[in-house]
C-alpha atoms as a PDB file:
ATOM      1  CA  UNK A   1      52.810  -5.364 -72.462  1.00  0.00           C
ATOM      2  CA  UNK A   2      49.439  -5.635 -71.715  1.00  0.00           C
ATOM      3  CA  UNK A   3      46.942  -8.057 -74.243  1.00  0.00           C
ATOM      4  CA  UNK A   4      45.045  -5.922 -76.624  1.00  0.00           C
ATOM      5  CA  UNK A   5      41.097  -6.281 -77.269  1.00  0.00           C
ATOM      6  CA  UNK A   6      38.782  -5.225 -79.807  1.00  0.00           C
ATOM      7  CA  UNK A   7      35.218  -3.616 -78.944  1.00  0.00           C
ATOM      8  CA  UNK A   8      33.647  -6.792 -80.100  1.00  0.00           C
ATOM      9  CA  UNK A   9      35.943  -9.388 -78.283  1.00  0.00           C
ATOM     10  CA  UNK A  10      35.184  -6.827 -74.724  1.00  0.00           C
ATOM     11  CA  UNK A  11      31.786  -6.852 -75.547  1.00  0.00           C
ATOM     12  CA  UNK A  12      31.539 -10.715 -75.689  1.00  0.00           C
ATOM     13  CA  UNK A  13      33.900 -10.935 -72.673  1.00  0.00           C
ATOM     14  CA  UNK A  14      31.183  -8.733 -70.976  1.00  0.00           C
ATOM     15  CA  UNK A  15      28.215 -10.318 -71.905  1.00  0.00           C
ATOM     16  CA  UNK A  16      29.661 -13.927 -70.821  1.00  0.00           C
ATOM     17  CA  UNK A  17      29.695 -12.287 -67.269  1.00  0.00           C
ATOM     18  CA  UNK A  18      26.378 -10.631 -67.542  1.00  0.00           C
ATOM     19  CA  UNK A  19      24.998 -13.509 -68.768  1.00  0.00           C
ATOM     20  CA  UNK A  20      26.529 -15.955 -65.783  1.00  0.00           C
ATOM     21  CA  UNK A  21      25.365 -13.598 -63.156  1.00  0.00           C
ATOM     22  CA  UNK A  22      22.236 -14.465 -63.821  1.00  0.00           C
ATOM     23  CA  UNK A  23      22.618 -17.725 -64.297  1.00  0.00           C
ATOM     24  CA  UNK A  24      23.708 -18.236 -61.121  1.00  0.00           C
ATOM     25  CA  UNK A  25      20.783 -16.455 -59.802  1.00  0.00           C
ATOM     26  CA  UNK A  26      17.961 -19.225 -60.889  1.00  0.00           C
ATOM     27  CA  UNK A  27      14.932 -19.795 -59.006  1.00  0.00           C
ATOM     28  CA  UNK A  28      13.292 -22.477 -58.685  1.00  0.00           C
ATOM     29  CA  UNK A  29       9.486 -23.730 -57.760  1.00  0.00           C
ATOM     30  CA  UNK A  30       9.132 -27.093 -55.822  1.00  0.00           C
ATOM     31  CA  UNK A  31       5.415 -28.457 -56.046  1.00  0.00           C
ATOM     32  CA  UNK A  32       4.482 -31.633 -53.780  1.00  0.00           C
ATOM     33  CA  UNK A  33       2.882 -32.865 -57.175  1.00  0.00           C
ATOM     34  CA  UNK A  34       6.306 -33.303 -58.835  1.00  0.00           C
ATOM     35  CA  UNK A  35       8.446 -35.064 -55.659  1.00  0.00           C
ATOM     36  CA  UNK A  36       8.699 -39.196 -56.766  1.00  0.00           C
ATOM     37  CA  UNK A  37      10.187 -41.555 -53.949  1.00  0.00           C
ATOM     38  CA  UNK A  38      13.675 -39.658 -52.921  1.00  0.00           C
ATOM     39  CA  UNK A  39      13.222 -36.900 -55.744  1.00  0.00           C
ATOM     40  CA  UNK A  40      11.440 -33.524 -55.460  1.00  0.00           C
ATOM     41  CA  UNK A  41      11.956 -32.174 -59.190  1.00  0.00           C
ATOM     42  CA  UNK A  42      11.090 -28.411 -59.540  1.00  0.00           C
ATOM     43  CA  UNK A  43       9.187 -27.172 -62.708  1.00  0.00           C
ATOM     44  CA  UNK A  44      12.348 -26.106 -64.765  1.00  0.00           C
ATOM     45  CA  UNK A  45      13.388 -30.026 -64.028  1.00  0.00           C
ATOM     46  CA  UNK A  46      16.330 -29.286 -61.239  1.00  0.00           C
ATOM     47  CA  UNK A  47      16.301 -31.871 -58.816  1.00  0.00           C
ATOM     48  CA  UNK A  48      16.674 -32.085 -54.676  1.00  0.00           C
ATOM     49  CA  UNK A  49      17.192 -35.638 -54.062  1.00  0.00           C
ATOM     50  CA  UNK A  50      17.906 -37.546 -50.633  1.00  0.00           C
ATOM     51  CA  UNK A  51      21.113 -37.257 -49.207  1.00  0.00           C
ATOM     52  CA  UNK A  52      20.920 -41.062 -47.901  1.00  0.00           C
ATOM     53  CA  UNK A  53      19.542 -44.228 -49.646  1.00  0.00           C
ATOM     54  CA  UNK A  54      17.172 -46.814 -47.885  1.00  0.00           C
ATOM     55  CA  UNK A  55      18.939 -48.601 -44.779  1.00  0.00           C
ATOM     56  CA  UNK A  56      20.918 -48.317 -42.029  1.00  0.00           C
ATOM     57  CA  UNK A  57      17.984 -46.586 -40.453  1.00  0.00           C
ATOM     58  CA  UNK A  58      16.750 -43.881 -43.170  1.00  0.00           C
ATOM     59  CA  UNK A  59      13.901 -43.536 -45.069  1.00  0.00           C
ATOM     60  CA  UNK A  60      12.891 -41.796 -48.135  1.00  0.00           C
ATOM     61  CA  UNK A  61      10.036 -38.916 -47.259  1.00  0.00           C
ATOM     62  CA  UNK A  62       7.092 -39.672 -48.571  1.00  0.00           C
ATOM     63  CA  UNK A  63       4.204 -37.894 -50.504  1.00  0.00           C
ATOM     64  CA  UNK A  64       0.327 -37.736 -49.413  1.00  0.00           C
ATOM     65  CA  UNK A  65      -2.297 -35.475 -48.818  1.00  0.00           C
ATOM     66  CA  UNK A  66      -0.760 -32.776 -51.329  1.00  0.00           C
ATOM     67  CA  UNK A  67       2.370 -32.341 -49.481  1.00  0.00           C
ATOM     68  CA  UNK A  68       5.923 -34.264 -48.983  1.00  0.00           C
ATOM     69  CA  UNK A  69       6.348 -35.913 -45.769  1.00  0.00           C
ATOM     70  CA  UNK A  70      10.117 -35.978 -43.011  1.00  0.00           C
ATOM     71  CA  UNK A  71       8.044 -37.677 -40.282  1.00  0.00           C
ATOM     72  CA  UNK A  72       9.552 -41.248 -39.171  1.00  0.00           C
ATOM     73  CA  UNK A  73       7.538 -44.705 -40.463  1.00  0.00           C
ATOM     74  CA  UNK A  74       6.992 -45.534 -37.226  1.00  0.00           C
ATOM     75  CA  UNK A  75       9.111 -48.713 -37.056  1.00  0.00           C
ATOM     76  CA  UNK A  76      12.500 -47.032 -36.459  1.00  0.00           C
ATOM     77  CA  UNK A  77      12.909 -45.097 -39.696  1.00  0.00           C
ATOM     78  CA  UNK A  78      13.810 -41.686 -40.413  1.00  0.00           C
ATOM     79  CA  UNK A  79      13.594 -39.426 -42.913  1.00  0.00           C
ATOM     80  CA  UNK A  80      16.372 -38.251 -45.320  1.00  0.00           C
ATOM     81  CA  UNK A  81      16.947 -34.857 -45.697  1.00  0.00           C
ATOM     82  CA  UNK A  82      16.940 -33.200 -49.581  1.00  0.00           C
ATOM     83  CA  UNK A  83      20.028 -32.143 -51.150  1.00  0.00           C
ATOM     84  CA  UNK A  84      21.127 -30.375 -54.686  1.00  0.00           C
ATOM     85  CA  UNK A  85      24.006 -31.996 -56.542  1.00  0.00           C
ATOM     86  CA  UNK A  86      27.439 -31.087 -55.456  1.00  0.00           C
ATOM     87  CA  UNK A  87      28.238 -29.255 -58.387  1.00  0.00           C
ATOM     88  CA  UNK A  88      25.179 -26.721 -58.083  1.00  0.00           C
ATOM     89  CA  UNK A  89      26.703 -23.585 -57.794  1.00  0.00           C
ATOM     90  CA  UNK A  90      23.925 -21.631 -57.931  1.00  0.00           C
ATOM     91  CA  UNK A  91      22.742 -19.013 -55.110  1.00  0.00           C
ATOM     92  CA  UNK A  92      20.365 -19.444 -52.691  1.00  0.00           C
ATOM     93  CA  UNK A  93      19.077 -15.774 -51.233  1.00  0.00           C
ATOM     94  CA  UNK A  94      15.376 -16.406 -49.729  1.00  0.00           C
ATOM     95  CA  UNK A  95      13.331 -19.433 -49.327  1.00  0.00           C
ATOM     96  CA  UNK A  96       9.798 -20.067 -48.819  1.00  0.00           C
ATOM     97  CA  UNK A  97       8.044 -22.740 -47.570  1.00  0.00           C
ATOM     98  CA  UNK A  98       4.587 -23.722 -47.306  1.00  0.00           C
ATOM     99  CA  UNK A  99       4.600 -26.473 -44.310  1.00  0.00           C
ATOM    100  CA  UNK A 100       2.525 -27.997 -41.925  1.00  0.00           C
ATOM    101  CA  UNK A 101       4.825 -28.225 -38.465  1.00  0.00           C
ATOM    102  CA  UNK A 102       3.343 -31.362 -36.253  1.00  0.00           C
ATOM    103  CA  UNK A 103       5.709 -31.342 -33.549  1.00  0.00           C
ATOM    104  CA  UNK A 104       7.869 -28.786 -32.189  1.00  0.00           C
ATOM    105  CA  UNK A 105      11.372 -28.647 -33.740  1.00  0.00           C
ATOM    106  CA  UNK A 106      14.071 -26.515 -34.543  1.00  0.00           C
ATOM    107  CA  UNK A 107      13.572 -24.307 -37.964  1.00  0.00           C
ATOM    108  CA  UNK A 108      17.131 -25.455 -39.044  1.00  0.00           C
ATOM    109  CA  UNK A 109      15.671 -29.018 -39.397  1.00  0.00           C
ATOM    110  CA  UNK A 110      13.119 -27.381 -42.061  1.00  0.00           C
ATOM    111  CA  UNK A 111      16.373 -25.469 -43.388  1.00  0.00           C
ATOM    112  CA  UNK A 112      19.740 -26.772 -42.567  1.00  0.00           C
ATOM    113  CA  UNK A 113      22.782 -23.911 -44.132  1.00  0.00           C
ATOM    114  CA  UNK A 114      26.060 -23.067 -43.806  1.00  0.00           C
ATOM    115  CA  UNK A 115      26.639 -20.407 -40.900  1.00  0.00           C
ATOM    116  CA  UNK A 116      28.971 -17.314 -40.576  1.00  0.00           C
ATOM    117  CA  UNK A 117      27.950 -16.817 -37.084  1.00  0.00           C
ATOM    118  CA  UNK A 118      31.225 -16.748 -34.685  1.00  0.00           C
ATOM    119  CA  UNK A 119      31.310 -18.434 -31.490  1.00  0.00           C
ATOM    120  CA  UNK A 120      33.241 -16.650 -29.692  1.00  0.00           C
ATOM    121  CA  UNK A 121      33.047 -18.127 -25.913  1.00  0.00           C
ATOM    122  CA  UNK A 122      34.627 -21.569 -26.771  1.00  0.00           C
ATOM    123  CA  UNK A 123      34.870 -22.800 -23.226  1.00  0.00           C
ATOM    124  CA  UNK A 124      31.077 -22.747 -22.910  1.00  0.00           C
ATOM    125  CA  UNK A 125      30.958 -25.495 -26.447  1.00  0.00           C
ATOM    126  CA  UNK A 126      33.604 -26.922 -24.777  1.00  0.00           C
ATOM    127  CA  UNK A 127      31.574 -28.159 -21.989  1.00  0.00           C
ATOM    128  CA  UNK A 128      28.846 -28.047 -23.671  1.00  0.00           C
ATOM    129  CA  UNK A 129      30.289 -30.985 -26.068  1.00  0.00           C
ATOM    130  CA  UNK A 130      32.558 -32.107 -23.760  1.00  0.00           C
ATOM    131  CA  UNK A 131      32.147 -35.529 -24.417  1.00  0.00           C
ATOM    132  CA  UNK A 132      32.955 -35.070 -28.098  1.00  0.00           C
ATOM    133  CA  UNK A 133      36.968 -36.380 -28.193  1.00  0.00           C
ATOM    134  CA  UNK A 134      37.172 -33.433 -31.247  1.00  0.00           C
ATOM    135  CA  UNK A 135      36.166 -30.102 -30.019  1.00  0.00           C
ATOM    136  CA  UNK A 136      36.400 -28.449 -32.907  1.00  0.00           C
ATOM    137  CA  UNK A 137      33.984 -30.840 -34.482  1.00  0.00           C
ATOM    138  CA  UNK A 138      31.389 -30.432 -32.256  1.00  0.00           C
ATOM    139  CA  UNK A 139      32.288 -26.105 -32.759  1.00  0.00           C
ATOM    140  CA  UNK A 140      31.632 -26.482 -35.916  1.00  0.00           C
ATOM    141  CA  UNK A 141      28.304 -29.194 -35.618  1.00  0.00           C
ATOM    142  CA  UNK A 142      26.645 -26.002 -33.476  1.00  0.00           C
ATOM    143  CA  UNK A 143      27.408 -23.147 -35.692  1.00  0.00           C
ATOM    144  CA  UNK A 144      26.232 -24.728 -38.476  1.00  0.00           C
ATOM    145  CA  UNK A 145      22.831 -25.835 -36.564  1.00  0.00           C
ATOM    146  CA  UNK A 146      22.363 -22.156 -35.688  1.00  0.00           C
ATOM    147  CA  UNK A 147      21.987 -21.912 -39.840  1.00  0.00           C
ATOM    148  CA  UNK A 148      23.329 -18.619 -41.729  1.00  0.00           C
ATOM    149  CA  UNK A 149      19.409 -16.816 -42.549  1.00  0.00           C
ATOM    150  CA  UNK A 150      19.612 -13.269 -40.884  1.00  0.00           C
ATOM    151  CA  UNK A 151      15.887 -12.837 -40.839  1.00  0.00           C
ATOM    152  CA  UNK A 152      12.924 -15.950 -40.615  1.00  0.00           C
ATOM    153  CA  UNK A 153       9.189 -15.093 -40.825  1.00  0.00           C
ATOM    154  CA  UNK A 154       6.165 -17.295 -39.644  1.00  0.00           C
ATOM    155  CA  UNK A 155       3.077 -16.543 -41.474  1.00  0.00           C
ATOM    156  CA  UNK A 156       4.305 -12.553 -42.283  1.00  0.00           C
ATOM    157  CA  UNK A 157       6.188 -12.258 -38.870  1.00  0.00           C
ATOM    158  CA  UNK A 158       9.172 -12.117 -37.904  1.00  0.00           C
ATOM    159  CA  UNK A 159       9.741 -14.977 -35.298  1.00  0.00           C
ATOM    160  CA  UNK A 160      12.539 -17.052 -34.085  1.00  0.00           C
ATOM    161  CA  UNK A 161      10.052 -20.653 -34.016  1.00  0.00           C
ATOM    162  CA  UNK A 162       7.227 -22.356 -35.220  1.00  0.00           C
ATOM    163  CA  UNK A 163       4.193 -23.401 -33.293  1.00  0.00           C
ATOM    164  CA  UNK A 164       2.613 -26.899 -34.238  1.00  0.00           C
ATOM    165  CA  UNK A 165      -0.415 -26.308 -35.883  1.00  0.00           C
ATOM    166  CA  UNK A 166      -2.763 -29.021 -38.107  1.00  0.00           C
ATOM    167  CA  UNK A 167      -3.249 -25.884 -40.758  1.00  0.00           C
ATOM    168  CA  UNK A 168      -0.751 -24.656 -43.181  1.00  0.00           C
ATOM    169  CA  UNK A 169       1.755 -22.390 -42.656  1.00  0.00           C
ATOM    170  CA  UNK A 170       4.084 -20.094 -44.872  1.00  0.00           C
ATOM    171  CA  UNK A 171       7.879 -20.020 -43.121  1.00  0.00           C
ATOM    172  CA  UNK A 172      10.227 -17.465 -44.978  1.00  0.00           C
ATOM    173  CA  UNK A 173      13.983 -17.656 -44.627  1.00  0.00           C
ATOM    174  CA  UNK A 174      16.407 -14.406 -45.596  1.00  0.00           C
ATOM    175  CA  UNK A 175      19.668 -15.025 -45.786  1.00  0.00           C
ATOM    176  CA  UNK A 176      22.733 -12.712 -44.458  1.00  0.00           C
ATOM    177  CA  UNK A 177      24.700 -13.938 -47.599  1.00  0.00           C
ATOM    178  CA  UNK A 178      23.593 -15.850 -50.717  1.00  0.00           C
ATOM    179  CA  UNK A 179      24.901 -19.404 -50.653  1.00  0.00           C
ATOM    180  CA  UNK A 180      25.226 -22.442 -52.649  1.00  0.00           C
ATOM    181  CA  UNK A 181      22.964 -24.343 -53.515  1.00  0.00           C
ATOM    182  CA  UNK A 182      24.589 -26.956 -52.693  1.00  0.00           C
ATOM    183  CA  UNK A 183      25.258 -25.993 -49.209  1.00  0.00           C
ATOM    184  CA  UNK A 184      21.620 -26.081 -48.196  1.00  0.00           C
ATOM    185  CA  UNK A 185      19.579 -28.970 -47.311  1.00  0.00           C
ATOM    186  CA  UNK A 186      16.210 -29.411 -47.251  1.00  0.00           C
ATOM    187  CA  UNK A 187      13.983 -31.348 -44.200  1.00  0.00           C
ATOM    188  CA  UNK A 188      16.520 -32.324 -41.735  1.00  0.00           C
ATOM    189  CA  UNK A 189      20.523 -32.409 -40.429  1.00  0.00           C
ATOM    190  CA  UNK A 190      22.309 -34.070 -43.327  1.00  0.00           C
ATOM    191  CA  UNK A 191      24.523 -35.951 -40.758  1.00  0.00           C
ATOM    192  CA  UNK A 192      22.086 -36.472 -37.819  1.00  0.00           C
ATOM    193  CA  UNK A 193      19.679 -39.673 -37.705  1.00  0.00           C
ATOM    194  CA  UNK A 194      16.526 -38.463 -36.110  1.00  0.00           C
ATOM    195  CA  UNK A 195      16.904 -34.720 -36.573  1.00  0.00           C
ATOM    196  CA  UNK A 196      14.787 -34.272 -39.479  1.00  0.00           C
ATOM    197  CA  UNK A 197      11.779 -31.850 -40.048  1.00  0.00           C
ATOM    198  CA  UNK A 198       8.536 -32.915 -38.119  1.00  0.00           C
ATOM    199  CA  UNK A 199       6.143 -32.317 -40.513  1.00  0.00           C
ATOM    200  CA  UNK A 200       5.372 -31.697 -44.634  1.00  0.00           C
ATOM    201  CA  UNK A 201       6.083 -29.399 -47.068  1.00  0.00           C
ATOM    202  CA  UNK A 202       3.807 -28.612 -49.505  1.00  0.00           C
ATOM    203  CA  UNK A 203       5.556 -26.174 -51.664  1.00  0.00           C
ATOM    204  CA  UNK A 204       9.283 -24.794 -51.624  1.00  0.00           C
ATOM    205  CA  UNK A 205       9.679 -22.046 -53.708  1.00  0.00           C
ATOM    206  CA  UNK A 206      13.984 -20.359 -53.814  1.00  0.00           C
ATOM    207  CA  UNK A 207      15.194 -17.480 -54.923  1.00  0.00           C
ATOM    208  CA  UNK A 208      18.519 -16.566 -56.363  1.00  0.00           C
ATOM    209  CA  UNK A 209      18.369 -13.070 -55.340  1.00  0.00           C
ATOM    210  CA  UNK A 210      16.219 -11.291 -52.210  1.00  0.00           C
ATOM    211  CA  UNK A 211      12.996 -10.019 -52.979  1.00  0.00           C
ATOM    212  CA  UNK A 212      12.231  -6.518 -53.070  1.00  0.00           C
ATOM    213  CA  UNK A 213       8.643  -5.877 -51.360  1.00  0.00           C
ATOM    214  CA  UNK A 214       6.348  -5.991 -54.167  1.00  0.00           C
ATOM    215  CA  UNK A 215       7.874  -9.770 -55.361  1.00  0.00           C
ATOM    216  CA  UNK A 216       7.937 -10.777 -51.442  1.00  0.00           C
ATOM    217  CA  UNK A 217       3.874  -9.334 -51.400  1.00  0.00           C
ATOM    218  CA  UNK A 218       3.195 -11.384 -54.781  1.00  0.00           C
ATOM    219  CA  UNK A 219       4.869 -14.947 -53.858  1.00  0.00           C
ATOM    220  CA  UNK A 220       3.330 -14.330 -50.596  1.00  0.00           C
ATOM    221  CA  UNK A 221       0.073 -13.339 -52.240  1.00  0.00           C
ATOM    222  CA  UNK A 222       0.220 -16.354 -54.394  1.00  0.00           C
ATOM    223  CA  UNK A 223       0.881 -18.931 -51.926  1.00  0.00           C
ATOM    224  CA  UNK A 224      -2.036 -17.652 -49.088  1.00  0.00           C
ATOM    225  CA  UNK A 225      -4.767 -17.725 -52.058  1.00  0.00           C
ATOM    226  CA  UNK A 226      -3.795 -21.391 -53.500  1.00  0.00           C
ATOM    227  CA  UNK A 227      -3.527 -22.586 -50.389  1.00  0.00           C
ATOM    228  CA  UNK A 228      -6.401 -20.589 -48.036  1.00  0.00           C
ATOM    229  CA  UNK A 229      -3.889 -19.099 -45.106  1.00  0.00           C
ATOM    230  CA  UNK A 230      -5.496 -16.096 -45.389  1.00  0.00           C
ATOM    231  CA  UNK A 231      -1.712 -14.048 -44.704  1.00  0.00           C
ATOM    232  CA  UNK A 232      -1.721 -10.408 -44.530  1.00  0.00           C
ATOM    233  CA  UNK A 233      -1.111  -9.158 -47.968  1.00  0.00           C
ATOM    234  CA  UNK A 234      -1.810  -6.484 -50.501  1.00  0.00           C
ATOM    235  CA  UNK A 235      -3.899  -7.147 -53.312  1.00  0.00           C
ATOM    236  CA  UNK A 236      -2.078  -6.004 -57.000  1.00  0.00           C
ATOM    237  CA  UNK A 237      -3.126  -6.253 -60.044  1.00  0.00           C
ATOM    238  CA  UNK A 238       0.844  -6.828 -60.743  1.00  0.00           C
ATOM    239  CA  UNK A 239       0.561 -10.354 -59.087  1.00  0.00           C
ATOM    240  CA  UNK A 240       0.660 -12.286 -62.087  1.00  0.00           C
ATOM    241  CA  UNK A 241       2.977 -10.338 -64.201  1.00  0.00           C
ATOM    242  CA  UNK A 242       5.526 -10.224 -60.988  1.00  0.00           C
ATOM    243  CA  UNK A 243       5.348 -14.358 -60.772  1.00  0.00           C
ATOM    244  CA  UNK A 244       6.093 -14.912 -64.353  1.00  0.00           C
ATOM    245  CA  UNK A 245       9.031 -12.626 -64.190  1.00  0.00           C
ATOM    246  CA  UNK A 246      10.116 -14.373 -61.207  1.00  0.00           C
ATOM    247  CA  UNK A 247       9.120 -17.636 -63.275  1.00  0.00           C
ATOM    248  CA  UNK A 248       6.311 -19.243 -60.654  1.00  0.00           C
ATOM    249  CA  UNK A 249       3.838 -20.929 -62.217  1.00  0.00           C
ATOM    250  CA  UNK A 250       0.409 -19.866 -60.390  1.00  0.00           C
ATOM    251  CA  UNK A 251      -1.090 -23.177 -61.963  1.00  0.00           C
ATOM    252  CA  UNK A 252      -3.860 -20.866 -62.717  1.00  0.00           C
ATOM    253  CA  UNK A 253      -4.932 -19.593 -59.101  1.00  0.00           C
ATOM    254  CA  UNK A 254      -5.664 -16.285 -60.418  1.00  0.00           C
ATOM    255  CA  UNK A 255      -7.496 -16.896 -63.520  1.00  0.00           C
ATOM    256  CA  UNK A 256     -10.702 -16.963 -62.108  1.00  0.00           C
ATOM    257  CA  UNK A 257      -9.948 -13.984 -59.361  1.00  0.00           C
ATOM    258  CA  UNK A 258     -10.817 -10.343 -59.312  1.00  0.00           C
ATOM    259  CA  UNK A 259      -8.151  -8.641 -57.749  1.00  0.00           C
ATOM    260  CA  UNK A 260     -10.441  -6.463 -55.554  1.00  0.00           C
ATOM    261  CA  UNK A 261      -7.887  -3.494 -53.562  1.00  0.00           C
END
């Protein structure tokens, strides 16, 4: 026999899964303001914190000129990457990140995620990591560098890398599949010394869930006007009400703006 409900125990059943859905869809704001000396704490208080301590080599990132720093000390040291605690299960669907890129480097140091992508010519890693004694290591070490985002856009393109550049820049990552949160890693390879972002980040904004167009045009919107990159976007008179759903704080950017169309 089968376990019999009432209407009000299936309606609380429901609205336990309606209500973790979107609990595991949170998103969260990261403002260079808020990162203290191996913790970047977002405004809802959820923390990314550095996956290695001081020694053996690694560094914490530091913080200056509005932004937070990967870039080596100079005497040997290198920046940890970011992580989220273990136990975050939340999703990660779309990141975007205000940066300033001082060296050319692979996007996956900016972004480092899990991968679905199938190698499917294994002779070619093979050699290619031939002096790794575990093969299947090294597979795995390159599929996960390739990174699991189906889409990444430069300033409003689509492109496939990031030109150094001593102005801003607004790098937007789309993944194929929402993952964990704690999967992700922010400003370098988690498990490779001197592979970490060259550059800043000024402001890391992720999303739970992808953006339809007219979120995408007001974070996008947002972030050119607070920090003068001038992207190609529409102006709304939605802008604000869109961020505050979405639960960015503008820090009052547009309460002194027109919104001229």
């Amino acid at each position: 026999m089968f376990p019999r409900f009432s209407l009000f125990s299936l309606f609380i059943i429901s609205l336990t899964f309606f209500i973790a859905s979107f609990a595991s869809a949170e998103n969260l704001q990261f403002r260079a303001v808020d990162y203290f000396g191996g913790s970047w704490f977002a405004v809802n208080n959820t923390a990314m914190c550095a996956t290695h301590p001081v020694g053996d080599g690694w560094i914490h990132p530091s913080k200056s000129n509005g932004a937070v720093w990967f870039e080596d000390d100079g005497a040997g040291g290198v920046a940890s990457p970011l992580e989220f605690a273990q136990d975050d299960t939340n999703l990660v669907a779309s990141i975007y990140a205000v940066v300033f890129c001082t060296a050319t480097t692979p996007l996956a140091t900016l972004v480092s995620a899990p991968s679905e992508i199938t190698i499917e010519n294994e002779d070619f890693i093979d050699a290619l990591f031939e002096d790794f004694i575990d093969t299947q290591k090294a597979r795995s070490f390159e599929t996960e560098f390739l990174g699991q985002t189906n889409s990444v856009f430069i300033n409003g393109a689509e492109s496939a890398s990031i030109a150094p550049s001593a102005n801003l820049q607004l790098v937007e990552f789309r993944f194929t599949e929402s993952c964990k949160r704690s999967d992700i890693f922010i400003g370098g390879k988690p498990f490779h010394w001197n592979r970490q972002w060259r550059g800043a980040i000024a402001e890391c904004l992720i999303f739970g869930v992808a953006l339809d167009d007219a979120q995408s045009n007001a974070v996008k919107r947002y972030l050119s006007v607070k920090y003068k990159m001038r992207l190609p976007t529409d102006s709304d008179d939605e802008t604000v009400r869109i961020l505050r759903a979405l639960g960015i704080d503008d820090g009052g950017v547009f309460s002194t703006m027109i919104m001229v169309r």
